[in-house]
Protein backbone atom coordinates (compact mmCIF):
# COMPACT_ATOMS: atom_id res chain seq x y z
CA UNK A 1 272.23 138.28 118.10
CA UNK A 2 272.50 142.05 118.07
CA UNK A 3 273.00 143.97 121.18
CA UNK A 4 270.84 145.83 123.45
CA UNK A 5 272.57 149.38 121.98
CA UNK A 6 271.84 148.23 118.36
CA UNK A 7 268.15 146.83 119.89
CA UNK A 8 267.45 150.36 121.19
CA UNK A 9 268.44 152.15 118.28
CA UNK A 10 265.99 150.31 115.96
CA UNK A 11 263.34 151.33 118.32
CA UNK A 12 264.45 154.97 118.23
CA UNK A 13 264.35 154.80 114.76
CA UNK A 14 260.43 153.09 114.50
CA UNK A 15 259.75 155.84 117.20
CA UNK A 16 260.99 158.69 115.01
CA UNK A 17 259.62 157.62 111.88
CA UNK A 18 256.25 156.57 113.47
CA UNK A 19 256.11 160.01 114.38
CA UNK A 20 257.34 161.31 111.22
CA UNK A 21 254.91 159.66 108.99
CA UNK A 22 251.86 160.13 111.40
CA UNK A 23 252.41 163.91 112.47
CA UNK A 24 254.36 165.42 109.96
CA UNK A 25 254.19 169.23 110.10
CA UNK A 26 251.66 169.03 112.89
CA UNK A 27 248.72 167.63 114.17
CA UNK A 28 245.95 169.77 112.77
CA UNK A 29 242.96 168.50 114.25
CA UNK A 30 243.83 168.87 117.78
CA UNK A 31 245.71 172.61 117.06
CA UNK A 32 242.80 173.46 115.25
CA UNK A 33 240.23 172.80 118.63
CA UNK A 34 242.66 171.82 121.62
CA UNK A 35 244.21 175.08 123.92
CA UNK A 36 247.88 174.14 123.74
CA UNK A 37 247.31 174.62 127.41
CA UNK A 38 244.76 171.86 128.24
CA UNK A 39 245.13 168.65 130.36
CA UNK A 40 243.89 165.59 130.01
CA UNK A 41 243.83 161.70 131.59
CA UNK A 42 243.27 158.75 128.62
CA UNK A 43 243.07 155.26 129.60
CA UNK A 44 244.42 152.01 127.39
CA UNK A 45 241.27 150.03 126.92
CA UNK A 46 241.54 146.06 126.34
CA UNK A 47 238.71 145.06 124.23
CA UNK A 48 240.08 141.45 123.60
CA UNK A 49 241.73 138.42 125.52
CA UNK A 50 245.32 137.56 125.09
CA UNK A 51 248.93 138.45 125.98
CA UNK A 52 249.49 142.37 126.57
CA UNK A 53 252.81 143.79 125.15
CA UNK A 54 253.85 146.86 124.12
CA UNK A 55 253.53 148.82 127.68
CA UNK A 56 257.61 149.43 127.47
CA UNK A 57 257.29 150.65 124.13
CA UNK A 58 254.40 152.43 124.66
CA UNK A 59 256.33 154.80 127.17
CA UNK A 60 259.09 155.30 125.31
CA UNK A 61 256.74 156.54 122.63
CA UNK A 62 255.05 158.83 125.03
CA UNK A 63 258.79 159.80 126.48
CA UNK A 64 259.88 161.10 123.05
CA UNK A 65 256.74 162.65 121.98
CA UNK A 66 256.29 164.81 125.41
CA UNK A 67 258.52 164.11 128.39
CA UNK A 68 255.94 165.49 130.86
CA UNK A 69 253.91 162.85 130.07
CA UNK A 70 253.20 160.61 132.67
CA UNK A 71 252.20 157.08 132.26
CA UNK A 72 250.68 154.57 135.25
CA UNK A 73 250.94 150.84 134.89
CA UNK A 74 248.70 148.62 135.76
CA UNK A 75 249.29 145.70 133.53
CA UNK A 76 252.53 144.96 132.85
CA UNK A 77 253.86 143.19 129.38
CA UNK A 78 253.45 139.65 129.39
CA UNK A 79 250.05 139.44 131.34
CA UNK A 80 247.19 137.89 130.18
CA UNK A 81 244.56 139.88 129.59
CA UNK A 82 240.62 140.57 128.89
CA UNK A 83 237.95 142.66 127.82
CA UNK A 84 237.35 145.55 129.99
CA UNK A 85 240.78 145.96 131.29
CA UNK A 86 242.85 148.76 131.47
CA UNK A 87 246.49 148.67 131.44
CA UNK A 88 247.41 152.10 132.03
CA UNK A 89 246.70 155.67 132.43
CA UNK A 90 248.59 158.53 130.67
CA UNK A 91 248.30 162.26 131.74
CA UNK A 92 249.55 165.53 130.71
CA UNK A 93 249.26 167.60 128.15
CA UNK A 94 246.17 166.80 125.80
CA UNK A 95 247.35 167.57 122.34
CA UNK A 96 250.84 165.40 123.04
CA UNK A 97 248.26 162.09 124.66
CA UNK A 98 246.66 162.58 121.35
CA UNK A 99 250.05 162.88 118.97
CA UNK A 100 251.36 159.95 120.23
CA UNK A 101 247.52 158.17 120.74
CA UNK A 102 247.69 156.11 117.24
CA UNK A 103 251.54 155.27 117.23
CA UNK A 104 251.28 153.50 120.92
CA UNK A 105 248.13 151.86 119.61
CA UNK A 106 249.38 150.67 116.08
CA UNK A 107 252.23 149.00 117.98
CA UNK A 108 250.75 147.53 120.87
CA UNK A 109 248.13 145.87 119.01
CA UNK A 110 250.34 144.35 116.19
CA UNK A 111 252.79 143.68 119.39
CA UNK A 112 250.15 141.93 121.67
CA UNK A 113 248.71 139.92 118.86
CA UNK A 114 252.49 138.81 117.99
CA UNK A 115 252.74 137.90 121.76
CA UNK A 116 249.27 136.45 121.94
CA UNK A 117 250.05 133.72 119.07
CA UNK A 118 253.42 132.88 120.82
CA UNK A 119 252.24 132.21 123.62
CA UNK A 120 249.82 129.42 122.69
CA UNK A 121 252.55 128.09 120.21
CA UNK A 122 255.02 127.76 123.70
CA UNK A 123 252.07 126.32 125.45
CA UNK A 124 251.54 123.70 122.47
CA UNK A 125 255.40 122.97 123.12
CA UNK A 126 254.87 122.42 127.15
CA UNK A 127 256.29 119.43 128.43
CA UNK A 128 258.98 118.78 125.35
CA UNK A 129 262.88 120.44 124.75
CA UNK A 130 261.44 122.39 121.85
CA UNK A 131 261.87 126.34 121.88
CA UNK A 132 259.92 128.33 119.40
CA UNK A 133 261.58 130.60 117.04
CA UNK A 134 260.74 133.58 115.09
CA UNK A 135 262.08 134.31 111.64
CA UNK A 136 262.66 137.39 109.58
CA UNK A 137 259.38 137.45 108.29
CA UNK A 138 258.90 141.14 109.69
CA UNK A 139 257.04 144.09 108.88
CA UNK A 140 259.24 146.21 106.35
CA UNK A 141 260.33 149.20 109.38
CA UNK A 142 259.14 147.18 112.07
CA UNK A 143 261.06 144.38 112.86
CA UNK A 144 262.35 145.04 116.23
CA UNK A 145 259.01 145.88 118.20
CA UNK A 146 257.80 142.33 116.66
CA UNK A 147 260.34 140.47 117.56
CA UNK A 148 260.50 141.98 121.36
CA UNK A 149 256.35 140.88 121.17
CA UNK A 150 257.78 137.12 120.19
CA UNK A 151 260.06 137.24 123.75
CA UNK A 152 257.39 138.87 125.23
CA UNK A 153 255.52 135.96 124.67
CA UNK A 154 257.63 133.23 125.70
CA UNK A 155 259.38 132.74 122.45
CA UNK A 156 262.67 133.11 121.65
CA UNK A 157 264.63 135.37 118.50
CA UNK A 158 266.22 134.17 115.51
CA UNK A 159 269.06 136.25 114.12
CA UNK A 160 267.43 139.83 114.04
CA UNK A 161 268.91 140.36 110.23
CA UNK A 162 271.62 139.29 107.96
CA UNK A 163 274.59 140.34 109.38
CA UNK A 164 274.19 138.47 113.15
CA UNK A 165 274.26 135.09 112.02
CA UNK A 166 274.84 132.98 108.80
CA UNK A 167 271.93 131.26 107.46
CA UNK A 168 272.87 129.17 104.25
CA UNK A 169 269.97 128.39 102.56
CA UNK A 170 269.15 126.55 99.40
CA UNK A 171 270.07 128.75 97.28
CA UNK A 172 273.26 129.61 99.04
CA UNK A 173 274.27 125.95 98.03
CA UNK A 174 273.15 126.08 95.25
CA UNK A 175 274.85 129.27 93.83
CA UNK A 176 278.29 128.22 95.93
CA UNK A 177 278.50 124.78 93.62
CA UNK A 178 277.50 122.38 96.99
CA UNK A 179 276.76 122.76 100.58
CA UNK A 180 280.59 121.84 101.07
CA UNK A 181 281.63 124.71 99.08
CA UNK A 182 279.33 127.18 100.82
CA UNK A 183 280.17 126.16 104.41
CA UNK A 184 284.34 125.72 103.09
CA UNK A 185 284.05 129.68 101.67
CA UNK A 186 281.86 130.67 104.52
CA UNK A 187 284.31 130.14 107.41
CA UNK A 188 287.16 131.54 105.29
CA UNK A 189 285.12 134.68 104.71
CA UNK A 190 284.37 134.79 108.47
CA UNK A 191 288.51 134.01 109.10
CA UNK A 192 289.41 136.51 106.58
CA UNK A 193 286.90 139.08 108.36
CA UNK A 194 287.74 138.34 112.13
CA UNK A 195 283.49 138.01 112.70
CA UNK A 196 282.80 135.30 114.87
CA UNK A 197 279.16 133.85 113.72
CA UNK A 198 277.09 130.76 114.24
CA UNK A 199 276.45 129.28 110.72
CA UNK A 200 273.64 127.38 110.69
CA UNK A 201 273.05 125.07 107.63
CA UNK A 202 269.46 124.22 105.61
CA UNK A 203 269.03 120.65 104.14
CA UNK A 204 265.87 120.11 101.94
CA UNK A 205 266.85 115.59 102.83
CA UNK A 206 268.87 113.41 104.31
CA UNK A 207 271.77 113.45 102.11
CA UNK A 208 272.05 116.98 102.30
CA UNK A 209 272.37 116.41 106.32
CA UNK A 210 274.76 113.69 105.49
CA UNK A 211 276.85 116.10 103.60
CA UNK A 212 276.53 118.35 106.24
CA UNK A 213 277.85 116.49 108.70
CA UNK A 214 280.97 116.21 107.36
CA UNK A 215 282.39 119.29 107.60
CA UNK A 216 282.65 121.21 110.74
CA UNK A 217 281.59 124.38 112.27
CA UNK A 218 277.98 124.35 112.02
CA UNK A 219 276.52 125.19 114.53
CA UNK A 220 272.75 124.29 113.93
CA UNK A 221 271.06 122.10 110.78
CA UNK A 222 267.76 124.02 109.52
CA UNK A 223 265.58 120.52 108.83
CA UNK A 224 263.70 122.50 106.39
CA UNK A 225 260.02 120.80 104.75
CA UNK A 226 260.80 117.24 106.21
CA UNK A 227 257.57 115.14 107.21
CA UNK A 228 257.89 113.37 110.66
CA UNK A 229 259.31 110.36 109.65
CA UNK A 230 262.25 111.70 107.91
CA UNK A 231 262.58 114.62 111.13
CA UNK A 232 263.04 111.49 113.20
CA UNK A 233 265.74 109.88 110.75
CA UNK A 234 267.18 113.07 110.70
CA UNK A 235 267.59 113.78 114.84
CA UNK A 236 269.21 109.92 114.73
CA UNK A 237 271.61 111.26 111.88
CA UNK A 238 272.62 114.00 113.88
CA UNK A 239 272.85 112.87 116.90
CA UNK A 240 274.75 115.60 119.47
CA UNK A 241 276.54 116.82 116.69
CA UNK A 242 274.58 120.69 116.60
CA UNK A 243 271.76 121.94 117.43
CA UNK A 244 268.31 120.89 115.47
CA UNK A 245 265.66 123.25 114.16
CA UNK A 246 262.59 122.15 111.92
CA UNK A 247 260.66 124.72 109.29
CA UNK A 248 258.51 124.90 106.95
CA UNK A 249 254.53 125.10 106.82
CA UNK A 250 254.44 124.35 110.38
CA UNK A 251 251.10 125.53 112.35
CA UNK A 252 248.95 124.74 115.17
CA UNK A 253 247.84 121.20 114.34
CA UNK A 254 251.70 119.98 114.04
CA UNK A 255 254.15 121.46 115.86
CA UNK A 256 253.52 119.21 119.03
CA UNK A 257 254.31 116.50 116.39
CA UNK A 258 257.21 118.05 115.20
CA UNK A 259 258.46 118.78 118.80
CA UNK A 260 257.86 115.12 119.91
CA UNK A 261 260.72 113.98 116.53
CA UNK A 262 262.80 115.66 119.32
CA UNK A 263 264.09 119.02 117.50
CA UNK A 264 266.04 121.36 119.67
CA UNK A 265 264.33 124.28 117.66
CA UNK A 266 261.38 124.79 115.56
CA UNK A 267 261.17 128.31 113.52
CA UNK A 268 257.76 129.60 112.45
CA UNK A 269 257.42 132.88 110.16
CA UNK A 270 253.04 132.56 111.32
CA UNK A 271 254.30 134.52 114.92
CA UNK A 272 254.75 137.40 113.01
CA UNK A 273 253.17 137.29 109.46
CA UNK A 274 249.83 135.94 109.83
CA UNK A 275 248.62 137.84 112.93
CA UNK A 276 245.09 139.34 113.42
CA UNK A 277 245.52 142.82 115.95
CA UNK A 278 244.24 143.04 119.10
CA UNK A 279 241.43 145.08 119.61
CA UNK A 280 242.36 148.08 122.18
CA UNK A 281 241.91 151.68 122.30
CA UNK A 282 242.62 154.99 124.07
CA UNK A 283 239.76 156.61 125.67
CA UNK A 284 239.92 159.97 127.50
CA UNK A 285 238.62 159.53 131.31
């Protein structure tokens, strides 16, 4: 995984160029009718039930957009929350509560609904070894806020890109000649390059685990589209060997099935692409 430096500076870069492509040269409306001068109080409105997140980031937008902001929590990230709730209060100058108003709530709802969905998937896990994984199936720019939302809500991160971790895939194999081949050039390239990388392996059946299996290094199998019958067969195959992970089309109704074929992992790209936004909003008080 990528470190808390590299973390932060993908959220200084969404910061700046949420700003950039929201401001610009200026916001207009509130120069054209706001005295640079005035003060003003806004409140962060819950208008929905679910799992809060975004309060950190929220501040650190307000931080970069006018450090005399000041921001009072009441709700921290990770709380469950309702309609009618308010989570904080930010103060200061009027024009800067409203530059930053529709970056902080952008993010927080696409961050809370992220966190929201999580959540249920790690309470539909309760009870088994399974962890919940996100993928990189990201909004294009925003990839770090949503994947903070998924440990926000009790999940845990995938690699964050393609240069913490090796993934081979099916077409990986494919292109390499074999799965042999790919894993065989893969830890020469990592050799050759002095990176030290988990290399985690997809197989689309059981001979592809078989094969596998018999080379070593890998450090988790990707049981990728396998029904629960052939999940189970596949655990048995691999034993203690590496770590387990199931994908592919897996949702509400089966991943306590999934869990129960007893997968160490079990990645889901639904956490972060097929999430409806909380409802919240920033009303002056």
């Amino acid at each position: 995984m990528i470190s808390e430096k590299q973390f932060q500076a993908e959220l200084d870069i969404i910061i700046q160029n949420g700003i950039r492509e929201d401001i610009g040269p200026g916001d207009y409306s509130s120069l054209a009718c706001i005295p640079d001068t005035a003060k003003g109080k806004a409140k962060l409105l819950v208008k929905d039930t679910g799992i809060i997140a975004g309060v950190e980031f929220a501040k650190m937008v307000f931080e970069n957009v006018d450090p005399t902001l000041e921001v009072e929590v009441f709700i921290e990230d990770g709380a469950a929350v309702k309609q009618g709730d308010v989570v904080f209060h930010v103060s200061g100058s009027s024009q800067s509560i409203l530059k930053a108003e529709r970056l902080v709530l952008n993010s927080m709802q696409r961050m809370s609904a992220i966190a929201t969905k999580t959540h249920k998937y790690v309470q539909l896990l309760e009870g088994t070894k399974t962890k919940i994984l996100d993928t990189r199936k990201t909004t294009p720019g925003f990839r770090a806020c949503e994947k903070w939302a998924v440990k926000i809500g009790g999940g845990e991160n995938h690699r964050f890109a393609l240069y913490d971790m090796i993934m081979l895939k099916d077409n990986h194999n494919d292109f390499s000649g074999s799965i042999t081949h790919a894993i065989t050039k893969t830890k020469a390239f990592l050799k050759h390059h002095n990176l030290d990388l988990k290399i985690i392996v997809e197989a689309r059946n059981l001979a592809e685990i078989e094969e596998i299996l018999q080379n070593e290094g890998v450090y988790r199998i990707l049981i990728d589209n396998f029904n629960f019958e052939d999940t189970k067969k596949a655990i048995v195959l691999i034993g203690d060997k590496c770590f387990t992970e199931s994908s592919g089309n897996i949702n509400e109704t089966t991943i306590r099935q999934y869990a129960e074929c007893g997968v160490d992992y079990i990645s889901s790209g639904a956490l972060t692409h097929s999430v409806y936004n909380m409802d919240l909003s920033l009303k002056a008080i």
